[in-house]
PDB file of N, CA and C in Angstrom:
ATOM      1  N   UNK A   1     111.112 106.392 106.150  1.00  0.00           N
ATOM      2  CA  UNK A   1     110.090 105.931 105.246  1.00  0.00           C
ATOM      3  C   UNK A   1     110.707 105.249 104.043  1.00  0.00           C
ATOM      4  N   UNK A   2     111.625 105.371 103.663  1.00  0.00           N
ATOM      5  CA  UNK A   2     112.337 105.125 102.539  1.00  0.00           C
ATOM      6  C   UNK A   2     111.244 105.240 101.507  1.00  0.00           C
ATOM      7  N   UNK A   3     111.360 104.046 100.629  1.00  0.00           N
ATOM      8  CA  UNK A   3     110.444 104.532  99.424  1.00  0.00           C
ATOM      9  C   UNK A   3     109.412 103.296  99.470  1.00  0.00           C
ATOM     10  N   UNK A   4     108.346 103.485  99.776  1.00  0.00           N
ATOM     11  CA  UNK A   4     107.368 102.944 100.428  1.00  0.00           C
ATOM     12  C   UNK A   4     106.612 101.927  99.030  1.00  0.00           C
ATOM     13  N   UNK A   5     106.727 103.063  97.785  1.00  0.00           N
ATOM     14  CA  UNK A   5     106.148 102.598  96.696  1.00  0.00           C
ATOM     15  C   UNK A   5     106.638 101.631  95.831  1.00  0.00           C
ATOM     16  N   UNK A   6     108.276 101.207  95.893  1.00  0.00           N
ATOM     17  CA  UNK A   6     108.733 100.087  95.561  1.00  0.00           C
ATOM     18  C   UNK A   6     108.568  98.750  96.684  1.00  0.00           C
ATOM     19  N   UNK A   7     108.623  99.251  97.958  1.00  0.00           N
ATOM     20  CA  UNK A   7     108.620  98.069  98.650  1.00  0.00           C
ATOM     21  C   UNK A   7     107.257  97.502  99.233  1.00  0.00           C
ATOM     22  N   UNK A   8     106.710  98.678  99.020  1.00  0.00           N
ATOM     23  CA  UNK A   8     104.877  97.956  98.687  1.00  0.00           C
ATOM     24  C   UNK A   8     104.577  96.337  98.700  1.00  0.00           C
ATOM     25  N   UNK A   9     105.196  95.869  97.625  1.00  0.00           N
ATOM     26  CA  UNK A   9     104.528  94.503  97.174  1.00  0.00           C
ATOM     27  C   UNK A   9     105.551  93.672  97.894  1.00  0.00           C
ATOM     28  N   UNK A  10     106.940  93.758  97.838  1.00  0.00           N
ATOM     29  CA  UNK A  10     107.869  92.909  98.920  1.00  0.00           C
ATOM     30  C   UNK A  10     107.201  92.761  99.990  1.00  0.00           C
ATOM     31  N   UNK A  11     107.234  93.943 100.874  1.00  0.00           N
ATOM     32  CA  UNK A  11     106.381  94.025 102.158  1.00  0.00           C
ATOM     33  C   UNK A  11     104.830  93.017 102.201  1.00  0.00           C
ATOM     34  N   UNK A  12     104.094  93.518 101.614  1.00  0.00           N
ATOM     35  CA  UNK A  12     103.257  92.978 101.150  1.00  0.00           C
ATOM     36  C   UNK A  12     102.850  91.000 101.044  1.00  0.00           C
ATOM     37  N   UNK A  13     104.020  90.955 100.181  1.00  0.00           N
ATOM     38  CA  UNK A  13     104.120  89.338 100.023  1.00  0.00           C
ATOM     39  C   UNK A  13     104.884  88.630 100.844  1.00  0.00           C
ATOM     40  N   UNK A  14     105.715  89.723 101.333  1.00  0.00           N
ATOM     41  CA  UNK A  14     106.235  88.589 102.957  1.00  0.00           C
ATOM     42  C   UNK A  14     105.365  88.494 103.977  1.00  0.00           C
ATOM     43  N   UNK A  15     104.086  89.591 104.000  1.00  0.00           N
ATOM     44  CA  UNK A  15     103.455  88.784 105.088  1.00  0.00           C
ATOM     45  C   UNK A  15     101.956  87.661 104.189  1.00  0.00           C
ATOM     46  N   UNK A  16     101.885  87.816 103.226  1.00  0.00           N
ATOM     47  CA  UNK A  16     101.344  87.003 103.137  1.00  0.00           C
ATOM     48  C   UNK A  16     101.877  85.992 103.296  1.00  0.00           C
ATOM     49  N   UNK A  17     103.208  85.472 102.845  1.00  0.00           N
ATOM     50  CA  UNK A  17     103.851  84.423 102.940  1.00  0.00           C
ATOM     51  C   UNK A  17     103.879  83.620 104.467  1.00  0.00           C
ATOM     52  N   UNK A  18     104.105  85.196 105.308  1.00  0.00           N
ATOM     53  CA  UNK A  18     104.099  84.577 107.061  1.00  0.00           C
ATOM     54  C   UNK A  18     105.369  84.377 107.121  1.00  0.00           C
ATOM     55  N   UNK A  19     105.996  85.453 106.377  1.00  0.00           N
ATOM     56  CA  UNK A  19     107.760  85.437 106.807  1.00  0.00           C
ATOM     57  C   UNK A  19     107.609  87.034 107.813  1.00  0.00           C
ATOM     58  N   UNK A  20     106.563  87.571 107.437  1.00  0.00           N
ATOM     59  CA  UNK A  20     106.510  88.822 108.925  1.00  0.00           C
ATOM     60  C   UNK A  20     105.119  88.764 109.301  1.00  0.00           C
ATOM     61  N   UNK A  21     105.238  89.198 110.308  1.00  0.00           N
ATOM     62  CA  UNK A  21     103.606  88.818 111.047  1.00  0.00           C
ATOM     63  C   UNK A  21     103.092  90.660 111.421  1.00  0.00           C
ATOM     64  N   UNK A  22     103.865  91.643 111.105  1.00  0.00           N
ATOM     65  CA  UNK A  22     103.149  92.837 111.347  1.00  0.00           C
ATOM     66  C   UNK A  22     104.125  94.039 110.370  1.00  0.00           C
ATOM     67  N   UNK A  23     103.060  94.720 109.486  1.00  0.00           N
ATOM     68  CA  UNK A  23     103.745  95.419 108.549  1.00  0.00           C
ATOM     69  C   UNK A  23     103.713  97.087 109.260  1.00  0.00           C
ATOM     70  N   UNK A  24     104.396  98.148 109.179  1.00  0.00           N
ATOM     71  CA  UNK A  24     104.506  99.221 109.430  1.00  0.00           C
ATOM     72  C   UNK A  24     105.343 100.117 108.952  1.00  0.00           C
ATOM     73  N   UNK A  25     105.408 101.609 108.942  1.00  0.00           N
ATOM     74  CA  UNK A  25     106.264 102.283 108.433  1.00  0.00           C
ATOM     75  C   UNK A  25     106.651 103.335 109.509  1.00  0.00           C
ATOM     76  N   UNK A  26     107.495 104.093 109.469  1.00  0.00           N
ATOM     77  CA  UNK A  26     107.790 104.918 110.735  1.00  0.00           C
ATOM     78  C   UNK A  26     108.709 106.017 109.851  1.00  0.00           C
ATOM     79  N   UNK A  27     108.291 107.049 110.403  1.00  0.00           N
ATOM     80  CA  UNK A  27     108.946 108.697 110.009  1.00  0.00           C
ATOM     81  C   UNK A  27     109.205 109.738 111.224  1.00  0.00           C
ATOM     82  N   UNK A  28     110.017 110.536 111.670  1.00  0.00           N
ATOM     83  CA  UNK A  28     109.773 111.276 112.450  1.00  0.00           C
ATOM     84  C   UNK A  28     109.993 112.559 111.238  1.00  0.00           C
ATOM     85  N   UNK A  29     109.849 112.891 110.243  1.00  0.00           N
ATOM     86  CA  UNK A  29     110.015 114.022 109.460  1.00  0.00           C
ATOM     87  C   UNK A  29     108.864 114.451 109.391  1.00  0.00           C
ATOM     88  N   UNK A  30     108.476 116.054 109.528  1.00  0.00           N
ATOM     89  CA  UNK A  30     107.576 116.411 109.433  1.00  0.00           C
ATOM     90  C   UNK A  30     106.671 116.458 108.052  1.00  0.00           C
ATOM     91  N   UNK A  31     108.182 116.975 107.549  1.00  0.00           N
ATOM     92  CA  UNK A  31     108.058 117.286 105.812  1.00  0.00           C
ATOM     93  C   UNK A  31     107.152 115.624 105.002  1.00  0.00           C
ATOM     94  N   UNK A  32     107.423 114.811 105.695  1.00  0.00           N
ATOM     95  CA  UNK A  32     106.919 113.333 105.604  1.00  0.00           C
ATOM     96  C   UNK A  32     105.789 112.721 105.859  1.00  0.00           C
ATOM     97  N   UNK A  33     105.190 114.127 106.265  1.00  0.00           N
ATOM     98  CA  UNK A  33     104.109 113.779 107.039  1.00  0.00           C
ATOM     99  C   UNK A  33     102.617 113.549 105.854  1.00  0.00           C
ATOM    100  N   UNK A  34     102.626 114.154 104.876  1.00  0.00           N
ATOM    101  CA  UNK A  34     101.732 114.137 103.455  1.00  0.00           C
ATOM    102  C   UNK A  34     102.321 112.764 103.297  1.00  0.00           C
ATOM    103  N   UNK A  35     103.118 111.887 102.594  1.00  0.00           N
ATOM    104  CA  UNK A  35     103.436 110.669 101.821  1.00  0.00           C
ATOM    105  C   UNK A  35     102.953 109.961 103.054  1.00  0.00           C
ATOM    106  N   UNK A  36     103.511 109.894 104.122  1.00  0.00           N
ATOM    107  CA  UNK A  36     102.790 109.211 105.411  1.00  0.00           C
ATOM    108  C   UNK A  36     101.446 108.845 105.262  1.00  0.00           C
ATOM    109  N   UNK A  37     100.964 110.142 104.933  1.00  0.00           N
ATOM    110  CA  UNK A  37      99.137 109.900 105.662  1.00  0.00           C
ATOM    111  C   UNK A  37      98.956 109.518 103.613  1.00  0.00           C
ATOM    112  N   UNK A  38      99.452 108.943 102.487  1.00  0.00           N
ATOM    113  CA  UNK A  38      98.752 108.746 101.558  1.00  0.00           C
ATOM    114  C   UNK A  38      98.479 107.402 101.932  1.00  0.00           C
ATOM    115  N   UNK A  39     100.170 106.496 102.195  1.00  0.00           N
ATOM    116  CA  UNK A  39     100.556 105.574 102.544  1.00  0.00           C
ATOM    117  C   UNK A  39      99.744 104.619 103.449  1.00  0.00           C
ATOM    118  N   UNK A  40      99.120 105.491 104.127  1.00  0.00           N
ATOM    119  CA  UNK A  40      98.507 105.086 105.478  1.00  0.00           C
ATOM    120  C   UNK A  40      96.524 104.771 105.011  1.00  0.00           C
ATOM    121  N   UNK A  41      96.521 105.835 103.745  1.00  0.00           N
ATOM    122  CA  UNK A  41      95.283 105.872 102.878  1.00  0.00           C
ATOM    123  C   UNK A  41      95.068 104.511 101.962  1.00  0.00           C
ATOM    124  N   UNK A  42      96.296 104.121 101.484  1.00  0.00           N
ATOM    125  CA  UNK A  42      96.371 103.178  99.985  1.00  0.00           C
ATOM    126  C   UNK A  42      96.920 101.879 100.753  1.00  0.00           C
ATOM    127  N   UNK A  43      97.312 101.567 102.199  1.00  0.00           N
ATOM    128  CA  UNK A  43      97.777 100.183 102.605  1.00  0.00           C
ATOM    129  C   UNK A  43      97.278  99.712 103.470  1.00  0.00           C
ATOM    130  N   UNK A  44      97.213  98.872 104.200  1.00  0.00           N
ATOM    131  CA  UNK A  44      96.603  97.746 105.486  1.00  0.00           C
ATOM    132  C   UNK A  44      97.691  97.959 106.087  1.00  0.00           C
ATOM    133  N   UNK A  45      97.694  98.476 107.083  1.00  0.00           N
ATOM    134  CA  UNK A  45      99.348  98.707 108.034  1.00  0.00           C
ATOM    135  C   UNK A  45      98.720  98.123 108.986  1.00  0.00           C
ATOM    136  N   UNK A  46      99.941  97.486 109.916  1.00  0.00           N
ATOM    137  CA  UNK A  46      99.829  97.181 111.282  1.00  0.00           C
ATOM    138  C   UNK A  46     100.477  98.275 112.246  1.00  0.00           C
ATOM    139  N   UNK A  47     101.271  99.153 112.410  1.00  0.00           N
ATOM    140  CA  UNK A  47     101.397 100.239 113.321  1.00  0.00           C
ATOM    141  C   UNK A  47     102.402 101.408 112.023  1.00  0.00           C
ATOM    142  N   UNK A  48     101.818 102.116 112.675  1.00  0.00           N
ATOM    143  CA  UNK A  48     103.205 103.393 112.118  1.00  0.00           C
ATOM    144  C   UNK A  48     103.864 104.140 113.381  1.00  0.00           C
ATOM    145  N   UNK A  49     104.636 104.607 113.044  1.00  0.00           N
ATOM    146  CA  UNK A  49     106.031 105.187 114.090  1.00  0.00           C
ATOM    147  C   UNK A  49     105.902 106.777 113.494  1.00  0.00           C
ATOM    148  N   UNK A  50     105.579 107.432 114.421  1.00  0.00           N
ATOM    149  CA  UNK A  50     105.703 108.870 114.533  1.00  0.00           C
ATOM    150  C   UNK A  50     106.461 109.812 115.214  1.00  0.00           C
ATOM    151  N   UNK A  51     106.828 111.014 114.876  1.00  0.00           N
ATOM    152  CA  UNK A  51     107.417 111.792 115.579  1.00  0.00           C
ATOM    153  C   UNK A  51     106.287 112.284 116.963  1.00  0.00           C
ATOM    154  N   UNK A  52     106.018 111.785 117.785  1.00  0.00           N
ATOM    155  CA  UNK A  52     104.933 112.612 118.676  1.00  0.00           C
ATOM    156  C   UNK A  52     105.440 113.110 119.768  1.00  0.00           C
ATOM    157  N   UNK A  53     106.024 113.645 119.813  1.00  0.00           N
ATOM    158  CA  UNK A  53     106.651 114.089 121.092  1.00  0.00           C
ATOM    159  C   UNK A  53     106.402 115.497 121.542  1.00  0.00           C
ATOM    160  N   UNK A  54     107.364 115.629 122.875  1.00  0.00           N
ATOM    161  CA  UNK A  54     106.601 117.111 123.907  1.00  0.00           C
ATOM    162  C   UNK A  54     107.126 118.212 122.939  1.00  0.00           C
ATOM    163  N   UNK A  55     107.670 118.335 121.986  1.00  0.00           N
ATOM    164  CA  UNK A  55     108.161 119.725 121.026  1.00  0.00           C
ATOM    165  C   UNK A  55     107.140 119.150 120.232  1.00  0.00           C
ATOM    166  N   UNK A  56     106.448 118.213 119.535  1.00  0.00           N
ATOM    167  CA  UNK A  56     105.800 117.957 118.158  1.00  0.00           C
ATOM    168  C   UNK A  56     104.542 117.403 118.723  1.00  0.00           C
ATOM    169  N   UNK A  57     103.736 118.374 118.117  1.00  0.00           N
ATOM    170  CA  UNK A  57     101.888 117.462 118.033  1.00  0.00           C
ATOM    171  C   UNK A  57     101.390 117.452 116.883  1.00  0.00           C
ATOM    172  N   UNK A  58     101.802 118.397 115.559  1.00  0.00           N
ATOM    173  CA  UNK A  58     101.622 118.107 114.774  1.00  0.00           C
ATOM    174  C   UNK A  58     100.736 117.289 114.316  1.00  0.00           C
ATOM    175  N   UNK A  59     101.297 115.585 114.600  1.00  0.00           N
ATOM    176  CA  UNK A  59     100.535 115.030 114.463  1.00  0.00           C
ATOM    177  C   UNK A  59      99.080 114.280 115.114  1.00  0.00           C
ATOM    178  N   UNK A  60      98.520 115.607 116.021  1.00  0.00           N
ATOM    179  CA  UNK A  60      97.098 114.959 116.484  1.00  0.00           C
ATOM    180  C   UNK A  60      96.066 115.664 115.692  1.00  0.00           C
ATOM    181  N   UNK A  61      96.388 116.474 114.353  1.00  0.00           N
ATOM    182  CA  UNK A  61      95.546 116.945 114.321  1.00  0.00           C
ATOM    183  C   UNK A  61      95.131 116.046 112.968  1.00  0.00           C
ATOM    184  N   UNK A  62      95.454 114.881 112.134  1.00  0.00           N
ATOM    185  CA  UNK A  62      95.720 114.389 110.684  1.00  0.00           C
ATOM    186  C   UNK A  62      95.909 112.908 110.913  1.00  0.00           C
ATOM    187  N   UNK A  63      96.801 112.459 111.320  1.00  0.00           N
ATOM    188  CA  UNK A  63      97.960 111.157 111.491  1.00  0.00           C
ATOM    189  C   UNK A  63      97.188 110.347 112.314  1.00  0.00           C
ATOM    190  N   UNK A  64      97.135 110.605 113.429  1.00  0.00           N
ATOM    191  CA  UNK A  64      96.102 110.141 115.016  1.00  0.00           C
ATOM    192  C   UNK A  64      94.855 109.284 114.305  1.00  0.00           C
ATOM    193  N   UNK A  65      94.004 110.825 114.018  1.00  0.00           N
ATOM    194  CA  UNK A  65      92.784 110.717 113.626  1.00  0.00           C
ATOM    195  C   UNK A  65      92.285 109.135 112.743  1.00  0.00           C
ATOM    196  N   UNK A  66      93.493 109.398 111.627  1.00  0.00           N
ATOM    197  CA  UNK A  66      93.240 108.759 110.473  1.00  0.00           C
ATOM    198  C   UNK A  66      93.836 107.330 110.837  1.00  0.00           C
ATOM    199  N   UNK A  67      94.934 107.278 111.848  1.00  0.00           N
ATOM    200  CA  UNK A  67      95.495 105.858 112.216  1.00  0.00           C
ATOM    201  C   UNK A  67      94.387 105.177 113.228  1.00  0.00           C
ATOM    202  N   UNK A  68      93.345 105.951 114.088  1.00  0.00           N
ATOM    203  CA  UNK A  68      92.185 105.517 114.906  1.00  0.00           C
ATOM    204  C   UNK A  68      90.997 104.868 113.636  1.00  0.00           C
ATOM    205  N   UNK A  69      91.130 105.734 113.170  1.00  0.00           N
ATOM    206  CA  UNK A  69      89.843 105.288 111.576  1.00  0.00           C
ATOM    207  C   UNK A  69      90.557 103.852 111.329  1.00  0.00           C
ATOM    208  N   UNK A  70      91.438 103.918 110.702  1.00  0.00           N
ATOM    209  CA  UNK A  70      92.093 102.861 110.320  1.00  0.00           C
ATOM    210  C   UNK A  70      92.327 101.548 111.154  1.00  0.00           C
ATOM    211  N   UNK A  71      92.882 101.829 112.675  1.00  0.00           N
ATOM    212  CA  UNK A  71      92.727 100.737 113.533  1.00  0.00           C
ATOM    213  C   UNK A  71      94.219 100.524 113.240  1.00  0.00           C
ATOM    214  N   UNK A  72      95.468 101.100 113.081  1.00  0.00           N
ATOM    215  CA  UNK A  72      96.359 101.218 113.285  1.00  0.00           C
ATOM    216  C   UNK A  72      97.012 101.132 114.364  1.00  0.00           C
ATOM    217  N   UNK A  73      97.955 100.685 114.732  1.00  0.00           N
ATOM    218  CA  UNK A  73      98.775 100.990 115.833  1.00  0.00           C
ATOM    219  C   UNK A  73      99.827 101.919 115.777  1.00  0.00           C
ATOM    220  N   UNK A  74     100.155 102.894 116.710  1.00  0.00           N
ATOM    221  CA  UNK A  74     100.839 103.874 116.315  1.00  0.00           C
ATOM    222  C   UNK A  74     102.053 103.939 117.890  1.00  0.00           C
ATOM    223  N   UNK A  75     103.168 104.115 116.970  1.00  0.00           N
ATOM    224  CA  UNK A  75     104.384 103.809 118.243  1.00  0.00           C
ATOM    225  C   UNK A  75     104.749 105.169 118.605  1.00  0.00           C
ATOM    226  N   UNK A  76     105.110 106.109 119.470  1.00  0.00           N
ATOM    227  CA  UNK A  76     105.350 107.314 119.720  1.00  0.00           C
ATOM    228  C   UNK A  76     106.856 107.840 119.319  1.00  0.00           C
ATOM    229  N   UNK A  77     107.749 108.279 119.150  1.00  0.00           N
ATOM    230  CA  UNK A  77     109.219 108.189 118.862  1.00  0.00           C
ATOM    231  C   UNK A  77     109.662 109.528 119.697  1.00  0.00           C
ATOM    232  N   UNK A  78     110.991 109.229 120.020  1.00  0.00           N
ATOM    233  CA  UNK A  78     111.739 110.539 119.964  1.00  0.00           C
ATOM    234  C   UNK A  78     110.945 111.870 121.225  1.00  0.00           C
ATOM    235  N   UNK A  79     110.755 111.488 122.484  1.00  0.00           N
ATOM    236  CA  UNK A  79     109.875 112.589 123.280  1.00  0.00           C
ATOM    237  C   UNK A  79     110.278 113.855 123.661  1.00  0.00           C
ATOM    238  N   UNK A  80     111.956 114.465 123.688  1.00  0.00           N
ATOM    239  CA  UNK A  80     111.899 115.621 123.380  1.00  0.00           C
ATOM    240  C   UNK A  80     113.697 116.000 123.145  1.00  0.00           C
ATOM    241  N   UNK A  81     113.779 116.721 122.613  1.00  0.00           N
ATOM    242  CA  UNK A  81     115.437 116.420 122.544  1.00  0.00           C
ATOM    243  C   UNK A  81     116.070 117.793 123.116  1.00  0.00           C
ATOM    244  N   UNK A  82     115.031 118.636 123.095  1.00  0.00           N
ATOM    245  CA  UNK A  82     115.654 120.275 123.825  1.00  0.00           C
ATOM    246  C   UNK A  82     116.011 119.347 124.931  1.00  0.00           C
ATOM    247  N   UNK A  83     115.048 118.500 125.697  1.00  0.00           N
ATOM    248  CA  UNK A  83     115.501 118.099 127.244  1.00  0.00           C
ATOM    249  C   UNK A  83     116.529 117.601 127.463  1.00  0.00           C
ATOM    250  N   UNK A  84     117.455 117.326 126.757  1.00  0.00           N
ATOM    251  CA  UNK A  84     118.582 116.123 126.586  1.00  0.00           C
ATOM    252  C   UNK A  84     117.488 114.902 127.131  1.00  0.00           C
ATOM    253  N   UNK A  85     116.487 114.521 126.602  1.00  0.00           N
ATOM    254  CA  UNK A  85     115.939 113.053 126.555  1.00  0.00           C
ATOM    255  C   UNK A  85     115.777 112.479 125.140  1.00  0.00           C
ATOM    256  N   UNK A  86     116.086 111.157 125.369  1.00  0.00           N
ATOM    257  CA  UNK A  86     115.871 110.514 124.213  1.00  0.00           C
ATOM    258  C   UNK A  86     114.963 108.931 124.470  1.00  0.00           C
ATOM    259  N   UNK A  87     114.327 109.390 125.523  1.00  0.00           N
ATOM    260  CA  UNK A  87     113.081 108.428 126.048  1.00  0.00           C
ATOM    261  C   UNK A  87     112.557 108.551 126.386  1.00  0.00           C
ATOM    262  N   UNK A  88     111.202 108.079 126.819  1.00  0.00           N
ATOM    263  CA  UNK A  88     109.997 108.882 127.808  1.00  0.00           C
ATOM    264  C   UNK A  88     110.453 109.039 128.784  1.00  0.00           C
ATOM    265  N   UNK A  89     111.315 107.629 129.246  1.00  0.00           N
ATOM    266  CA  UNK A  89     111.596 107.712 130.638  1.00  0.00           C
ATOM    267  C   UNK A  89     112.158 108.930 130.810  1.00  0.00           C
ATOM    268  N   UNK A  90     113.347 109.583 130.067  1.00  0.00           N
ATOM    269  CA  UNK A  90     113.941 110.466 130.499  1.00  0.00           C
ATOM    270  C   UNK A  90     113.531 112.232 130.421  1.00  0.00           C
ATOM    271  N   UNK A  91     112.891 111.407 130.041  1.00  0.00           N
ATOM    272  CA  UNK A  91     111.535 112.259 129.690  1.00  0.00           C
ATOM    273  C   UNK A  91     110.839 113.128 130.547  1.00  0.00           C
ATOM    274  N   UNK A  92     110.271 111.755 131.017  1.00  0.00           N
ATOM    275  CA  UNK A  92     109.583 112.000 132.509  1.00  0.00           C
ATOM    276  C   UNK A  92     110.349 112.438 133.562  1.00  0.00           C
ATOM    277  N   UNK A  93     111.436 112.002 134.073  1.00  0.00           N
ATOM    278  CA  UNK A  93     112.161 112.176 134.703  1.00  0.00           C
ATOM    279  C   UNK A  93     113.169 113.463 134.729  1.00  0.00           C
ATOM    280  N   UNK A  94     112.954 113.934 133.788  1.00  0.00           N
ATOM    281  CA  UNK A  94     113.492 115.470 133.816  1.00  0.00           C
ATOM    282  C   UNK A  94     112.246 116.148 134.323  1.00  0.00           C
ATOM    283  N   UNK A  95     110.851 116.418 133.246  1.00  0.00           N
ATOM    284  CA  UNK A  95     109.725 117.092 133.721  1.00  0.00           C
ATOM    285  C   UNK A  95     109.305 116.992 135.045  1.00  0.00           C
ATOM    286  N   UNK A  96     109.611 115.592 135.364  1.00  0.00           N
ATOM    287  CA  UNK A  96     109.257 115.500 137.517  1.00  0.00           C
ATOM    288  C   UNK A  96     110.470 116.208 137.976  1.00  0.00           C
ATOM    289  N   UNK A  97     111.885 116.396 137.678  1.00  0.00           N
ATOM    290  CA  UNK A  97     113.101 116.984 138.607  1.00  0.00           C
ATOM    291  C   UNK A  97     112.522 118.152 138.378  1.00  0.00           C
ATOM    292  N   UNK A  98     111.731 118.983 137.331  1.00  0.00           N
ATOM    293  CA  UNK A  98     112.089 120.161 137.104  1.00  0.00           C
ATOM    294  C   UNK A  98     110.555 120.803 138.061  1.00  0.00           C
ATOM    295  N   UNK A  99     110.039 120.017 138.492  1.00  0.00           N
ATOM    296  CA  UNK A  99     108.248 120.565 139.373  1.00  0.00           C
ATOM    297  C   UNK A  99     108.655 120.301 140.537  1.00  0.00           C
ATOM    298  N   UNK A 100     109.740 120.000 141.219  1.00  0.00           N
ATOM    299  CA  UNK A 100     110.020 120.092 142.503  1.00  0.00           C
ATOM    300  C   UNK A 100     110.518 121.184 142.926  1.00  0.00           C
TER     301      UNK A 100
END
């Protein structure tokens, strides 16, 4: 997230400018998860990046909700790391080896 509240207006005026064509912020910290959802209250975002993964739901009960209200796009991150995965794919592909 870095610090969202200085780069506000940078962010901001590069896409007005049309030097970026989609603004977003991304956190997988939980502790992050309050400044997230103010952030997400006080700006026009085009997607945010979440921790959502098979150890974390956390965020369906707050984050989801409020990024659907909003019309957000929301990117999933990080799907589980007990699994040794660090992708859905591998993701998936452990949870299918392990139901056979």
């Amino acid at each position: 997230m870095g610090d969202p509240v200085t780069k506000r207006p940078i962010v901001r005026e590069s896409k007005k400018a049309g030097r970026v064509r989609y603004v977003g912020i991304y956190t997988t910290l939980r502790d992050q998860y309050a400044q997230l959802i103010d952030v997400i209250c006080d700006e026009r975002l085009d997607f945010i990046g979440v921790d959502y993964a098979a150890d974390n739901w956390d965020v369906e009960d707050v984050i989801l909700p409020l990024a659907i209200e909003k019309k957000i796009a929301v990117l999933a991150c990080k799907p589980a790391s007990e699994l040794d995965a660090t992708t859905w794919a591998q993701f998936f592909d452990t949870v299918g080896t392990s139901w056979h």
